[in-house]
Protein backbone atom coordinates (compact mmCIF):
# COMPACT_ATOMS: atom_id res chain seq x y z
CA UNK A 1 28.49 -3.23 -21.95
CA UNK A 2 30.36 -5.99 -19.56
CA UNK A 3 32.71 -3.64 -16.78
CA UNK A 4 36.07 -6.12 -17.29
CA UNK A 5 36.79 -8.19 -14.26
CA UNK A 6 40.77 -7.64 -14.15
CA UNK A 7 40.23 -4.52 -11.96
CA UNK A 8 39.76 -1.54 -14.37
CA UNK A 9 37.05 0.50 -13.82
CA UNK A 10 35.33 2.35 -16.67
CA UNK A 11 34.67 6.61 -16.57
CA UNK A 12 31.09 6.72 -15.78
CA UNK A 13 30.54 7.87 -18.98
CA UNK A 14 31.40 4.61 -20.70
CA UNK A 15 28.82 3.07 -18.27
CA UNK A 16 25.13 2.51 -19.76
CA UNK A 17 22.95 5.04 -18.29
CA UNK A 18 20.14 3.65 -15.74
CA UNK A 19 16.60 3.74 -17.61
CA UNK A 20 14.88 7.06 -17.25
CA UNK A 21 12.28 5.53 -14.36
CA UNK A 22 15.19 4.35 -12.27
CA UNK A 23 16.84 7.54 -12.16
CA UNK A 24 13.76 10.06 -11.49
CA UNK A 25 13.19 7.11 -8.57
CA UNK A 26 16.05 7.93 -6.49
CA UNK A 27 14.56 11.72 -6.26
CA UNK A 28 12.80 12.37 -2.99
CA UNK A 29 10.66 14.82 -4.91
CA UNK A 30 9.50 12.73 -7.49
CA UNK A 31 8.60 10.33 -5.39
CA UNK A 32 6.32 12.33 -3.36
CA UNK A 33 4.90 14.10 -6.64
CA UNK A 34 4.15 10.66 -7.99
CA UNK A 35 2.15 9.94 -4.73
CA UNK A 36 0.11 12.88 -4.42
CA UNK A 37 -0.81 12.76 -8.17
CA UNK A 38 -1.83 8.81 -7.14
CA UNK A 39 -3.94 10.76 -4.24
CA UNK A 40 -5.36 13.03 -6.77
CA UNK A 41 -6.66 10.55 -8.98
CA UNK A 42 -7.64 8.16 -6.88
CA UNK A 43 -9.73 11.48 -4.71
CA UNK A 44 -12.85 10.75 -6.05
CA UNK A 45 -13.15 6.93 -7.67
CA UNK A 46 -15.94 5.33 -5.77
CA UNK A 47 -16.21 1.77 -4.53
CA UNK A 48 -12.49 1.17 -4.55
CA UNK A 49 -11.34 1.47 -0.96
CA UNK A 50 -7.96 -1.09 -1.24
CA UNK A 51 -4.92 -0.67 -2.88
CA UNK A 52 -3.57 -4.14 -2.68
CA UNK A 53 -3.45 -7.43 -5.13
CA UNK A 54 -5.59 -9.47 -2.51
CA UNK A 55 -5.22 -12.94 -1.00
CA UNK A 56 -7.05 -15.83 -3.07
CA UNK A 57 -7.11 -19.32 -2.17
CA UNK A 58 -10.24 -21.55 -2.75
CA UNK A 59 -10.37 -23.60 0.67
CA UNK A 60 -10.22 -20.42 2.90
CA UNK A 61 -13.02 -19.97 4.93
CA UNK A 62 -15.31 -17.29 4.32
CA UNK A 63 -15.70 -14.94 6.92
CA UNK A 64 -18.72 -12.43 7.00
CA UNK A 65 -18.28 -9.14 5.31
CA UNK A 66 -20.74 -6.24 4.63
CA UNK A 67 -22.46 -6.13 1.50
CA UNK A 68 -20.81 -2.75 -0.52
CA UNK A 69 -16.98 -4.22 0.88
CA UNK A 70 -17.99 -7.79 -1.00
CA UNK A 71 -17.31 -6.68 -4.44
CA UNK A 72 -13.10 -6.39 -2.83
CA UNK A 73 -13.61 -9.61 -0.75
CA UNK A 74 -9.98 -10.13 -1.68
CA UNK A 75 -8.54 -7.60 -0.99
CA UNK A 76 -9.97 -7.78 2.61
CA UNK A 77 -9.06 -11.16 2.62
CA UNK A 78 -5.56 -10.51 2.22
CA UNK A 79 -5.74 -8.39 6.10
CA UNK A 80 -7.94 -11.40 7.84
CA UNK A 81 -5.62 -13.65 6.25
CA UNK A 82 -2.60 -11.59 8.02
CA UNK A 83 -4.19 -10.57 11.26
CA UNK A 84 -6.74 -13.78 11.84
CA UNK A 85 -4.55 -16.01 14.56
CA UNK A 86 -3.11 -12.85 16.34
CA UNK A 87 -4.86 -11.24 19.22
CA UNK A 88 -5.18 -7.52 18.35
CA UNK A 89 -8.24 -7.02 21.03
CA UNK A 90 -7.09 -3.67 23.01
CA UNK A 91 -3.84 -3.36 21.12
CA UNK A 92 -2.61 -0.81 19.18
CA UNK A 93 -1.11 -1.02 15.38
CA UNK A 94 0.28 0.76 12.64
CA UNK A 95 -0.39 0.54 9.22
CA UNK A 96 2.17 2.45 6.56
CA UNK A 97 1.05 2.74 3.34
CA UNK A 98 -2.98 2.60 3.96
CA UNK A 99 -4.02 4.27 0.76
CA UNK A 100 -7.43 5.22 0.78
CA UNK A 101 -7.92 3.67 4.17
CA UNK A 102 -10.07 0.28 3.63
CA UNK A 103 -8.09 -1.79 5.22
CA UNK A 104 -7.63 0.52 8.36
CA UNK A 105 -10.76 0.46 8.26
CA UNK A 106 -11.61 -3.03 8.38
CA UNK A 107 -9.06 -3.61 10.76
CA UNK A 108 -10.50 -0.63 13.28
CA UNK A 109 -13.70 -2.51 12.68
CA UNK A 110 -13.14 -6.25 13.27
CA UNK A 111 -10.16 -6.71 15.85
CA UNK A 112 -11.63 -4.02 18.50
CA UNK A 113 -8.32 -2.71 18.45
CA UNK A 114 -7.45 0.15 21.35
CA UNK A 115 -5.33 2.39 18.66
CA UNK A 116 -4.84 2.57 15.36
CA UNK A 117 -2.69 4.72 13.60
CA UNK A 118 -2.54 4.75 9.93
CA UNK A 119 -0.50 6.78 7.34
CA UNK A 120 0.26 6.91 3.81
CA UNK A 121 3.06 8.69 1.43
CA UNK A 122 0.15 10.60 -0.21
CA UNK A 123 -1.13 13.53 2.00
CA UNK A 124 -4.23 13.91 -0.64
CA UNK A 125 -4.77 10.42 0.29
CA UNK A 126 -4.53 10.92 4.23
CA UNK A 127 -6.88 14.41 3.89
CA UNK A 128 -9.51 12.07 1.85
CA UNK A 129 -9.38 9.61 5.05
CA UNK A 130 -9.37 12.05 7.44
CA UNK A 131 -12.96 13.36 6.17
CA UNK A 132 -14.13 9.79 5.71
């Protein structure tokens, strides 16, 4: 339903309501609930260490990458992609939103960074990087 345009406003209960997924959205603790049931199911899945779409492009150089992280090549690309022309070396960085902690990892691993911290909305997800 249009709201006119001449300057009357509607009672909000002639407006449509927002779908059911928008609204529960806007509540803090739904939002965290949704992430820790993520960090629940995601606890134990093996062999899936990134979270994100990945970065594919057919003329990008192939960089080396150990054997059990090839089968997410992708996904890893996606952080050399990002980080590959800065100078990281002794630096320290932040990552929000690491998931399970791959690509912290990766990054820890191949830009001899000084620091890294990295956090995530899940705490089931941060405990499960912690012990890794």
């Amino acid at each position: 339903m249009a709201v006119p345009s001449i300057g009357v406003r509607l009672p909000s209960s002639h407006l449509p309501a927002a779908p059911l997924w928008s609204r529960l959205w806007r509540r803090p603790l739904f939002k965290r609930g949704f992430y820790e049931v993520l960090g629940l199911v995601l606890w134990r899945r093996k062999g899936l260490q990134l979270l994100n779409c990945g970065y594919a492009d057919a003329n990008y150089s192939r960089f080396p990458l150990p054997l059990v992280d090839e089968p997410e090549r992708l996904g890893y690309q996606l952080y050399h992609r990002l980080v590959r022309d800065t100078p990281l070396a002794g630096k320290d960085l932040v990552e929000i939103g690491c998931g399970r902690g791959g690509g912290a990892h990766f990054l820890a691993r191949e830009c001899g960074l000084r620091r890294l911290i990295a956090t995530d909305a899940s705490f089931m997800l941060l405990l499960r990087n912690r012990r890794r």
